[in-house]
Protein backbone atom coordinates (compact mmCIF):
# COMPACT_ATOMS: atom_id res chain seq x y z
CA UNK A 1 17.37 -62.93 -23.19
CA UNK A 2 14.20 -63.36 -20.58
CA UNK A 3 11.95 -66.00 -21.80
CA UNK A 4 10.39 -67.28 -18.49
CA UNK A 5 8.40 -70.87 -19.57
CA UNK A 6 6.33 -72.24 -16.61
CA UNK A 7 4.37 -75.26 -16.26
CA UNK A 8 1.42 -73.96 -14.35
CA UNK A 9 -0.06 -77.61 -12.69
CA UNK A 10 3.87 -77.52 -10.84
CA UNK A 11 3.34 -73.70 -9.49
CA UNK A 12 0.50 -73.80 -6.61
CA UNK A 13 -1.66 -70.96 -6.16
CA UNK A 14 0.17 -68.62 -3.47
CA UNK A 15 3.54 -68.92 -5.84
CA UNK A 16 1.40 -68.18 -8.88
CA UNK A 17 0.09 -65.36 -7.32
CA UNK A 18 3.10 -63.88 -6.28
CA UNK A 19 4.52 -64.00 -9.90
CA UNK A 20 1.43 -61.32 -10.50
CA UNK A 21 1.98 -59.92 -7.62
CA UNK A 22 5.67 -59.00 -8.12
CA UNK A 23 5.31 -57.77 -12.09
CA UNK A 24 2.75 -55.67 -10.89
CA UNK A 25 4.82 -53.69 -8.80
CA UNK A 26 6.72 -52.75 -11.56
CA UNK A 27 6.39 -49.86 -14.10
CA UNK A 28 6.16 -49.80 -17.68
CA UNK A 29 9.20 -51.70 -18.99
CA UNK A 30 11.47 -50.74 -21.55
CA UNK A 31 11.28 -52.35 -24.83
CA UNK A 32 14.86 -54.73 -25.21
CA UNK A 33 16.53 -53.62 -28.23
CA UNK A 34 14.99 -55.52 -30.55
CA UNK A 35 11.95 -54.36 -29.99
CA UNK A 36 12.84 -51.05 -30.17
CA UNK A 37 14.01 -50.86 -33.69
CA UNK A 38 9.92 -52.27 -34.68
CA UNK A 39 8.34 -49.32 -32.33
CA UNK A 40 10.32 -46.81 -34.08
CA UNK A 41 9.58 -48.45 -37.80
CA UNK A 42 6.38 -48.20 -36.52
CA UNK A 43 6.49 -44.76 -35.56
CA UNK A 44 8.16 -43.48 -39.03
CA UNK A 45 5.07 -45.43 -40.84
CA UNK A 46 3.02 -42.84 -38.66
CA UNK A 47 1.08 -45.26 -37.03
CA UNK A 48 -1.04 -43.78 -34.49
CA UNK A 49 -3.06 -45.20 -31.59
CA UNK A 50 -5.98 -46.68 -32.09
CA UNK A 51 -8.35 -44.75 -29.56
CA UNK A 52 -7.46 -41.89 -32.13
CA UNK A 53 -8.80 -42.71 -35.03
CA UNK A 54 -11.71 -43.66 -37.04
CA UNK A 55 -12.73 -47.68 -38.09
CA UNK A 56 -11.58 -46.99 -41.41
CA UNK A 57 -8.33 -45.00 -40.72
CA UNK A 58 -7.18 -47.57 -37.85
CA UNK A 59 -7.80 -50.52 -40.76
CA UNK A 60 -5.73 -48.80 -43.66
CA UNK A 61 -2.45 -47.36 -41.77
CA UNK A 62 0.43 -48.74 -41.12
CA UNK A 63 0.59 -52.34 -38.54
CA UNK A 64 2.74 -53.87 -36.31
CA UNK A 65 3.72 -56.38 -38.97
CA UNK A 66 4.30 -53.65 -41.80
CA UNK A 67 6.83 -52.33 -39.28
CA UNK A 68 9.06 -56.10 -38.46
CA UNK A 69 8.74 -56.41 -42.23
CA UNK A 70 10.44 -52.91 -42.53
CA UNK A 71 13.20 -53.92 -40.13
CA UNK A 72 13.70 -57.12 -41.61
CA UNK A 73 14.17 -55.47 -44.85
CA UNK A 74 16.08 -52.46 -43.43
CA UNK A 75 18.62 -55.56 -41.68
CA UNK A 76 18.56 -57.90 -45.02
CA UNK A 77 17.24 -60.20 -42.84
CA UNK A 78 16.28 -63.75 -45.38
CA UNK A 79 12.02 -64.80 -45.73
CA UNK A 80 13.66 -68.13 -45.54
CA UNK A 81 13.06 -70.77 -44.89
CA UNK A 82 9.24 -69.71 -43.63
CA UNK A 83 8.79 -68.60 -47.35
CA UNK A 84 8.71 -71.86 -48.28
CA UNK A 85 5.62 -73.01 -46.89
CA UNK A 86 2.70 -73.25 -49.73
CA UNK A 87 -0.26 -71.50 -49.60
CA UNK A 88 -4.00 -72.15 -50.59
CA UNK A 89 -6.73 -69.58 -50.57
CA UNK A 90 -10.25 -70.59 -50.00
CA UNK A 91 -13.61 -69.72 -48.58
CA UNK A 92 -15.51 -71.47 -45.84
CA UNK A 93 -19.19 -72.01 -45.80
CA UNK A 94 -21.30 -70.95 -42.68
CA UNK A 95 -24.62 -69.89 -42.25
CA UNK A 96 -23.79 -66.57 -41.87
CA UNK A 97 -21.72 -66.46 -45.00
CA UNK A 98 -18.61 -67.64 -46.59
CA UNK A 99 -15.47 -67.25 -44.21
CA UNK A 100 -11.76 -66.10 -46.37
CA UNK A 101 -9.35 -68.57 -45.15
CA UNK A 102 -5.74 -69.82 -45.88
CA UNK A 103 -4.10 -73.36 -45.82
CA UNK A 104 -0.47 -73.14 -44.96
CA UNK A 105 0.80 -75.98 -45.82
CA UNK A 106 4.07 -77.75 -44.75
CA UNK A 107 6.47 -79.97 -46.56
CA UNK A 108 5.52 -83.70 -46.77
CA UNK A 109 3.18 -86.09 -47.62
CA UNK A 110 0.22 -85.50 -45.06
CA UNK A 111 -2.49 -86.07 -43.97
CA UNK A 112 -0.80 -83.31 -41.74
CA UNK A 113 -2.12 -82.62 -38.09
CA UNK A 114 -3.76 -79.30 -38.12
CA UNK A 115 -3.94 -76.24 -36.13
CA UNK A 116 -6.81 -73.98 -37.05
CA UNK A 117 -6.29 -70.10 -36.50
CA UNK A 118 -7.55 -67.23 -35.49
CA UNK A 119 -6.07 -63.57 -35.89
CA UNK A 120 -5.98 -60.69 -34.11
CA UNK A 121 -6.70 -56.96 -33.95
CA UNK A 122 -9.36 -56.16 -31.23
CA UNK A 123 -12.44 -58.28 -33.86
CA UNK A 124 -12.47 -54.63 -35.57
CA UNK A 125 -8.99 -54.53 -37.88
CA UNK A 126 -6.23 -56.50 -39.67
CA UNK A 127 -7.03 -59.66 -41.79
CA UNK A 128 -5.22 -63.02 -42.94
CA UNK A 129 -2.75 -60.88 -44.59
CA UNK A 130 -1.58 -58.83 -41.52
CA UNK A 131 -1.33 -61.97 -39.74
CA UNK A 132 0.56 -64.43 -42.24
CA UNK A 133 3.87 -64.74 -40.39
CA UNK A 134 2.61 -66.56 -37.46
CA UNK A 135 0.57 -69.20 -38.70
CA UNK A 136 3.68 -69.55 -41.37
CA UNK A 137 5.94 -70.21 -38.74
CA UNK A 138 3.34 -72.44 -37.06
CA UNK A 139 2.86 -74.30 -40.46
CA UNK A 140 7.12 -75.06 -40.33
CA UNK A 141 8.07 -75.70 -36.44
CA UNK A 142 5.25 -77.92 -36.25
CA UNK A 143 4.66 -79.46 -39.91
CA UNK A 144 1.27 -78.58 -39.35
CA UNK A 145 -1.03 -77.76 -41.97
CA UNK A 146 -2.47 -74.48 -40.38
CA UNK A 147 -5.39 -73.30 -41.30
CA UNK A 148 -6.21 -69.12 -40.81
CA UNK A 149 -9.48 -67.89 -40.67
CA UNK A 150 -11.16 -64.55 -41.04
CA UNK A 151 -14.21 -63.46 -39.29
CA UNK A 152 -16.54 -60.91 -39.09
CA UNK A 153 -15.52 -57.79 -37.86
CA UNK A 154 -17.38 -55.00 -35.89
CA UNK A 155 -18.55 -52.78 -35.95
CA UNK A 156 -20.79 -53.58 -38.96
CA UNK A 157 -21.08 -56.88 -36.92
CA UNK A 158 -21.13 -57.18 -33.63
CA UNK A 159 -20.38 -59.26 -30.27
CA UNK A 160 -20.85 -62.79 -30.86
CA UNK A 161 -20.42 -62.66 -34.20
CA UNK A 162 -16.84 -63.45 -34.42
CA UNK A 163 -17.50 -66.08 -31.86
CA UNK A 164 -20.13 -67.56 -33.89
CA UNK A 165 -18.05 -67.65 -36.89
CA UNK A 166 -14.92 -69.22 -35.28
CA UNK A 167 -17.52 -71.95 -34.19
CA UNK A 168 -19.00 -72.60 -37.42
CA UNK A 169 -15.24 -72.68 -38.83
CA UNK A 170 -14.22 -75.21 -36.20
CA UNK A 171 -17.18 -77.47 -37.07
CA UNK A 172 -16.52 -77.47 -40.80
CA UNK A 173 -12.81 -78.34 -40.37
CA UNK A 174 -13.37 -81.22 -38.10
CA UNK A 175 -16.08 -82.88 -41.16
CA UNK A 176 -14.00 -81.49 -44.04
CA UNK A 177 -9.95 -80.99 -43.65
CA UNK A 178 -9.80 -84.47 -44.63
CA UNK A 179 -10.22 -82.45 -47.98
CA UNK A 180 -7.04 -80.82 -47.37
CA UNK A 181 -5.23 -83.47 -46.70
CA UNK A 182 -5.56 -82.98 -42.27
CA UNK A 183 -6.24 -85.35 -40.22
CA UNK A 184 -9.44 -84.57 -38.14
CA UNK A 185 -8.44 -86.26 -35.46
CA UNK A 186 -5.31 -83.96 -34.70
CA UNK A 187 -6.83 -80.81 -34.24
CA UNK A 188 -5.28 -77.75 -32.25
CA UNK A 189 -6.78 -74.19 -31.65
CA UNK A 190 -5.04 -70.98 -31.84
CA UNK A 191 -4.85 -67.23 -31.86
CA UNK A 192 -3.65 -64.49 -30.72
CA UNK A 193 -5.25 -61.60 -28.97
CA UNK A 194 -8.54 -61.26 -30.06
CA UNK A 195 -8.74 -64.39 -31.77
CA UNK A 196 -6.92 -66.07 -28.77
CA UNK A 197 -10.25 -65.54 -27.19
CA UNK A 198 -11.49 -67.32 -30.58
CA UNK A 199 -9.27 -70.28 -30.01
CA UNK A 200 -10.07 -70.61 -25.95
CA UNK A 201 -13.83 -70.30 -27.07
CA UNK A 202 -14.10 -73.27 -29.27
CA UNK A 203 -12.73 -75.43 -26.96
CA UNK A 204 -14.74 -74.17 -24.61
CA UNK A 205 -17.64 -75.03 -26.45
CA UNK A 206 -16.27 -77.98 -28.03
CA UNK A 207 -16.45 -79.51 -24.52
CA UNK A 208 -20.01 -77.82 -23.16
CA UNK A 209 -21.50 -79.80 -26.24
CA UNK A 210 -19.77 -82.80 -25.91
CA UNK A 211 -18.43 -82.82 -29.21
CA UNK A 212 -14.68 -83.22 -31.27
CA UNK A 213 -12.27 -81.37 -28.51
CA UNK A 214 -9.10 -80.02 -30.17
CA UNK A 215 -6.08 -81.95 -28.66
CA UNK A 216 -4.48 -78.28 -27.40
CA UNK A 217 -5.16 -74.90 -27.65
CA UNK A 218 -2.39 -72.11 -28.42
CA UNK A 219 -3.24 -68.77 -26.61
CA UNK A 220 -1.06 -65.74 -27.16
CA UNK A 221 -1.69 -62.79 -25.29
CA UNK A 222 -5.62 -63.66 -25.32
CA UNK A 223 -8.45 -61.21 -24.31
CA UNK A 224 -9.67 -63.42 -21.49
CA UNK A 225 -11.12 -60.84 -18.67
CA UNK A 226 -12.99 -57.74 -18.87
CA UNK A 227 -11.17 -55.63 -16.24
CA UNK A 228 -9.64 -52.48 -17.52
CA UNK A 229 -8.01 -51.88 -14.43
CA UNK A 230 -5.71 -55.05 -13.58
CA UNK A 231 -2.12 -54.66 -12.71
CA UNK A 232 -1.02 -54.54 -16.49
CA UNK A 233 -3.65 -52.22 -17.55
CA UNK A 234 -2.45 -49.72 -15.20
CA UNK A 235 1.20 -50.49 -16.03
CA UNK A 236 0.70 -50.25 -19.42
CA UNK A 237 -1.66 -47.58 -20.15
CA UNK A 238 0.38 -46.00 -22.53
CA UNK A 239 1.95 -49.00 -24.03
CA UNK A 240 2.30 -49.21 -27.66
CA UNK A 241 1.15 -50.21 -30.13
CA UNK A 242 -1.44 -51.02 -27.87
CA UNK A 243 -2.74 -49.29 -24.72
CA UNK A 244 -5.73 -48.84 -22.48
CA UNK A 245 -7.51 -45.96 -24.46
CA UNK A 246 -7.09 -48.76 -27.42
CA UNK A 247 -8.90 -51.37 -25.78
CA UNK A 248 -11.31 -49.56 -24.53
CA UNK A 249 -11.64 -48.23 -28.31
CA UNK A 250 -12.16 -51.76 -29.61
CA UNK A 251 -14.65 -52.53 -26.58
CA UNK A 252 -16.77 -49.83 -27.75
CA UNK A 253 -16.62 -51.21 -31.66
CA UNK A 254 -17.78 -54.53 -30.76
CA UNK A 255 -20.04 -54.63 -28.03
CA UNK A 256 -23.73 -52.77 -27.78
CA UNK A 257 -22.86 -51.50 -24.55
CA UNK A 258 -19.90 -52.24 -21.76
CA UNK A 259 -21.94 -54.40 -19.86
CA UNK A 260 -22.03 -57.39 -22.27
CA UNK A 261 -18.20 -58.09 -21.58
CA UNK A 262 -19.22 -59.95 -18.99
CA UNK A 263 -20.21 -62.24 -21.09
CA UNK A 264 -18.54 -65.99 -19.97
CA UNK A 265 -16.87 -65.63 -23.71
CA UNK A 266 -15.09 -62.50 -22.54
CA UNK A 267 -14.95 -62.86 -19.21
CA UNK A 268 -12.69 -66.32 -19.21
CA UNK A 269 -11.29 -65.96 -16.23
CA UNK A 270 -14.17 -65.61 -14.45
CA UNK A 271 -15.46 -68.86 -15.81
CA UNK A 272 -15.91 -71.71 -13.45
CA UNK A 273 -16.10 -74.73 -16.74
CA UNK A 274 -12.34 -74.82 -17.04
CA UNK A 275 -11.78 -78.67 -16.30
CA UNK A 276 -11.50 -80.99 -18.88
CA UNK A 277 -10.27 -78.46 -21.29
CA UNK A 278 -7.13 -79.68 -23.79
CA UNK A 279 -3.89 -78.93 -22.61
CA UNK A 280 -2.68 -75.33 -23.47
CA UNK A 281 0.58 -72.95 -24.11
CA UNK A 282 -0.38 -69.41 -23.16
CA UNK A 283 2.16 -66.61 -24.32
CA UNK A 284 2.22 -63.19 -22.73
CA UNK A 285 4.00 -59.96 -23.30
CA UNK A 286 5.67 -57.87 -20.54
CA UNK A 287 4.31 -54.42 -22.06
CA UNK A 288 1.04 -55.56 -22.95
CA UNK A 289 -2.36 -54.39 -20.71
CA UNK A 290 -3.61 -57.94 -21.55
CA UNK A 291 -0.60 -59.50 -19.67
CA UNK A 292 -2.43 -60.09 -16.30
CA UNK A 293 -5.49 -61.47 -17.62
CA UNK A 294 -3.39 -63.70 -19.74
CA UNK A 295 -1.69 -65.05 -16.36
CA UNK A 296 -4.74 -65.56 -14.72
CA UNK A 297 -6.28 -67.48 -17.20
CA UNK A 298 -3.44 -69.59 -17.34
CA UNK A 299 -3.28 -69.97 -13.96
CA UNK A 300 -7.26 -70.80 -13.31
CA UNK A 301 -6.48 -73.60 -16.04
CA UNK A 302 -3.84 -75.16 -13.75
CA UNK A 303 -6.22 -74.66 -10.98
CA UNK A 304 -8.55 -76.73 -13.23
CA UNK A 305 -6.56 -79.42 -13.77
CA UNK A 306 -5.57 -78.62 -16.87
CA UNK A 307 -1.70 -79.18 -18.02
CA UNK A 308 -0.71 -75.78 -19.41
CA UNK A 309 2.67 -73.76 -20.29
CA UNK A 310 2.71 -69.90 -19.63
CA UNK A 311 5.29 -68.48 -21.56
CA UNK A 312 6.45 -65.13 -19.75
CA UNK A 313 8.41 -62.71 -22.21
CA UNK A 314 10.10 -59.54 -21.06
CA UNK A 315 10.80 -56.50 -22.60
CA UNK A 316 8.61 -56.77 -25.67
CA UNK A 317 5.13 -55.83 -26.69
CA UNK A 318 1.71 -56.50 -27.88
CA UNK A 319 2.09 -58.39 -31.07
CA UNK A 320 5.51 -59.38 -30.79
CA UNK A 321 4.94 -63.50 -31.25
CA UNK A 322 5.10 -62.82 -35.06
CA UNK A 323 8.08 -61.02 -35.44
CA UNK A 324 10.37 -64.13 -35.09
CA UNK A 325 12.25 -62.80 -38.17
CA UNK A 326 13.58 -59.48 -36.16
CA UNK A 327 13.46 -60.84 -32.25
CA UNK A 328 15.32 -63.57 -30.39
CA UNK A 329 12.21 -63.73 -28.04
CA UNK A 330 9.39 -64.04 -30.44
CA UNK A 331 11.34 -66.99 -32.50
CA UNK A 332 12.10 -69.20 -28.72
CA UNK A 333 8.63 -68.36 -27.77
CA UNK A 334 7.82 -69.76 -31.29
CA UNK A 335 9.81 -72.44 -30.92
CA UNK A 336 8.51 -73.25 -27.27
CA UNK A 337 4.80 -73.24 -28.60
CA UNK A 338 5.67 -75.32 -32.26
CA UNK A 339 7.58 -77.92 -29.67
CA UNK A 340 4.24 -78.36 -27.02
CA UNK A 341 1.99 -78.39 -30.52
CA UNK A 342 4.04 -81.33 -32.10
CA UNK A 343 4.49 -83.18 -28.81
CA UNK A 344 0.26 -82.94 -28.60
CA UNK A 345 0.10 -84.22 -31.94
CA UNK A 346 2.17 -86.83 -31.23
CA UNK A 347 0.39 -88.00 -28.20
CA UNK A 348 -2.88 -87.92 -30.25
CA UNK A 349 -1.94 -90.06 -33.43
């Protein structure tokens, strides 16, 4: 197994660097073999890329997660004991409308620390249910009561929408998850892709208006840059289940034109605000396009001053961090991340 963990305020710059440096010499990976069993589930779903389809087609076919469900099934691989974790439905008020979110929440008597999430799929596809084993595993690992949030998606709305509503969600769990039994004053962010550009966001703004800060932020492969063209794009072009052609589909969905990912909400690494930020574990994936920018961001934290874990994995994909059921490497990298949220919430009590 390669699960590289670093500490980013221990690497200095030139050795940082050269870690981006030397996996972007290299060409598209191979998938480790338990990986490969979920690309080819995926593939017999007939799953196609994004880039290829309509809106509506790319939201109803098959998903990365349908596919780890079908291996777990196919290996009689046990829900337990992730199954176990309670669930509440319920709907957030905003101005822009009522929000569908989900308490997952852990054994115990509470109030529980809280991690508020954000999912993925480019702010154009998937929902809470696509993404229900991650903030499940979140909700066990770190008996946190983890609440996921839906958003607006483009392109019937578009760019800032879904930052807007991850804002107003943030504000209304810091004044009301006493309601749920959290504790307001043991907050964490997270998300993944997409919606770990959510997560980096409000505590982003958290900070530029001087209000609550979470006490850490969990980003997983995050959209944080706006260069097609980095060292993992190119290596990964063709990467499933997502490639370039893919982002560059979802770009087109969300934004009015190209030009507005430079926005500083996009653009994170080329943000110059970084210090002061909470502390922060940032996963990436080998065969992912978004792996560089993920690095870098991680990197400019350290840069910032800001204490932060980059969790390195090789040999898997794009969405791999919920498929701790079917691969070694998404369950440590789970583990890692559940381990720097509960020490965090320890600190902060």
């Amino acid at each position: 197994m390669s699960l590289n963990i670093h500490p980013i305020r221990s690497l200095g710059a030139a050795a940082a660097l050269s870690l981006l440096a030397t996996v972007a010499m290299a060409s598209q990976a191979k998938p480790d073999p338990q990986m490969q069993p979920v690309l080819d589930a995926l593939n017999a779903l007939q799953a196609k890329p994004f880039h290829t389809l309509s809106v509506s087609d790319a939201r109803t076919q098959a998903s990365p997660a349908d596919a780890a469900r079908t291996v777990q099934r196919d290996q009689k691989v046990s829900p337990y004991p992730e199954a176990k974790v309670a669930t509440k439905d319920f709907a957030i008020p905003t101005a822009g409308g009522a929000l569908p979110a989900r308490a997952y929440i852990p054994e115990g008597e509470g109030p529980f620390p809280v991690v508020l999430y954000f999912h993925g799929g480019g702010w154009v596809v998937a929902d809470l249910n696509t993404y229900d084993a991650t903030p499940r595993a979140l909700a066990l690992g770190s008996k946190a009561l983890v609440i996921s949030v839906d958003y607006h998606h483009a392109p019937e709305s578009k760019f800032p929408a879904q930052h807007d509503d991850a804002w107003a969600a943030y504000t209304w769990l810091v004044e009301n998850v006493h309601t749920l039994n959290g504790d307001a004053k043991r907050v964490a962010v997270a998300g993944e892709s997409a919606g770990g550009n959510l997560a980096a966001n409000v505590a982003l703004m958290a900070k530029e208006k001087k209000t609550t800060m979470p006490v850490y932020q969990l980003l997983v492969y995050p959209i944080a840059g706006n260069d097609t063209n980095t060292p993992s794009y190119q290596e990964n072009a063709n990467a499933l289940p997502l490639g370039k052609a893919d982002m560059e589909w979802f770009i087109s969905n969300v934004f009015t034109s190209k030009d507005q990912t430079s926005d500083p909400r996009i653009n994170l690494v080329g943000r110059k605000d970084l210090k002061g930020l909470p502390p922060a574990t940032v996963v990436t994936a080998q065969i992912d396009p978004l792996r560089s920018e993920g690095q870098t961001y991680a990197k400019k934290l350290g840069e910032a001053g800001v204490k932060v874990n980059l969790i390195s994995v090789d040999g898997v994909t794009h969405e791999f961090f919920g498929m701790a059921k079917v691969i070694d490497k998404a369950k440590t990298a789970v583990d890692a991340a559940n381990a720097d949220l509960t020490k965090a919430f320890g600190s902060a009590k």
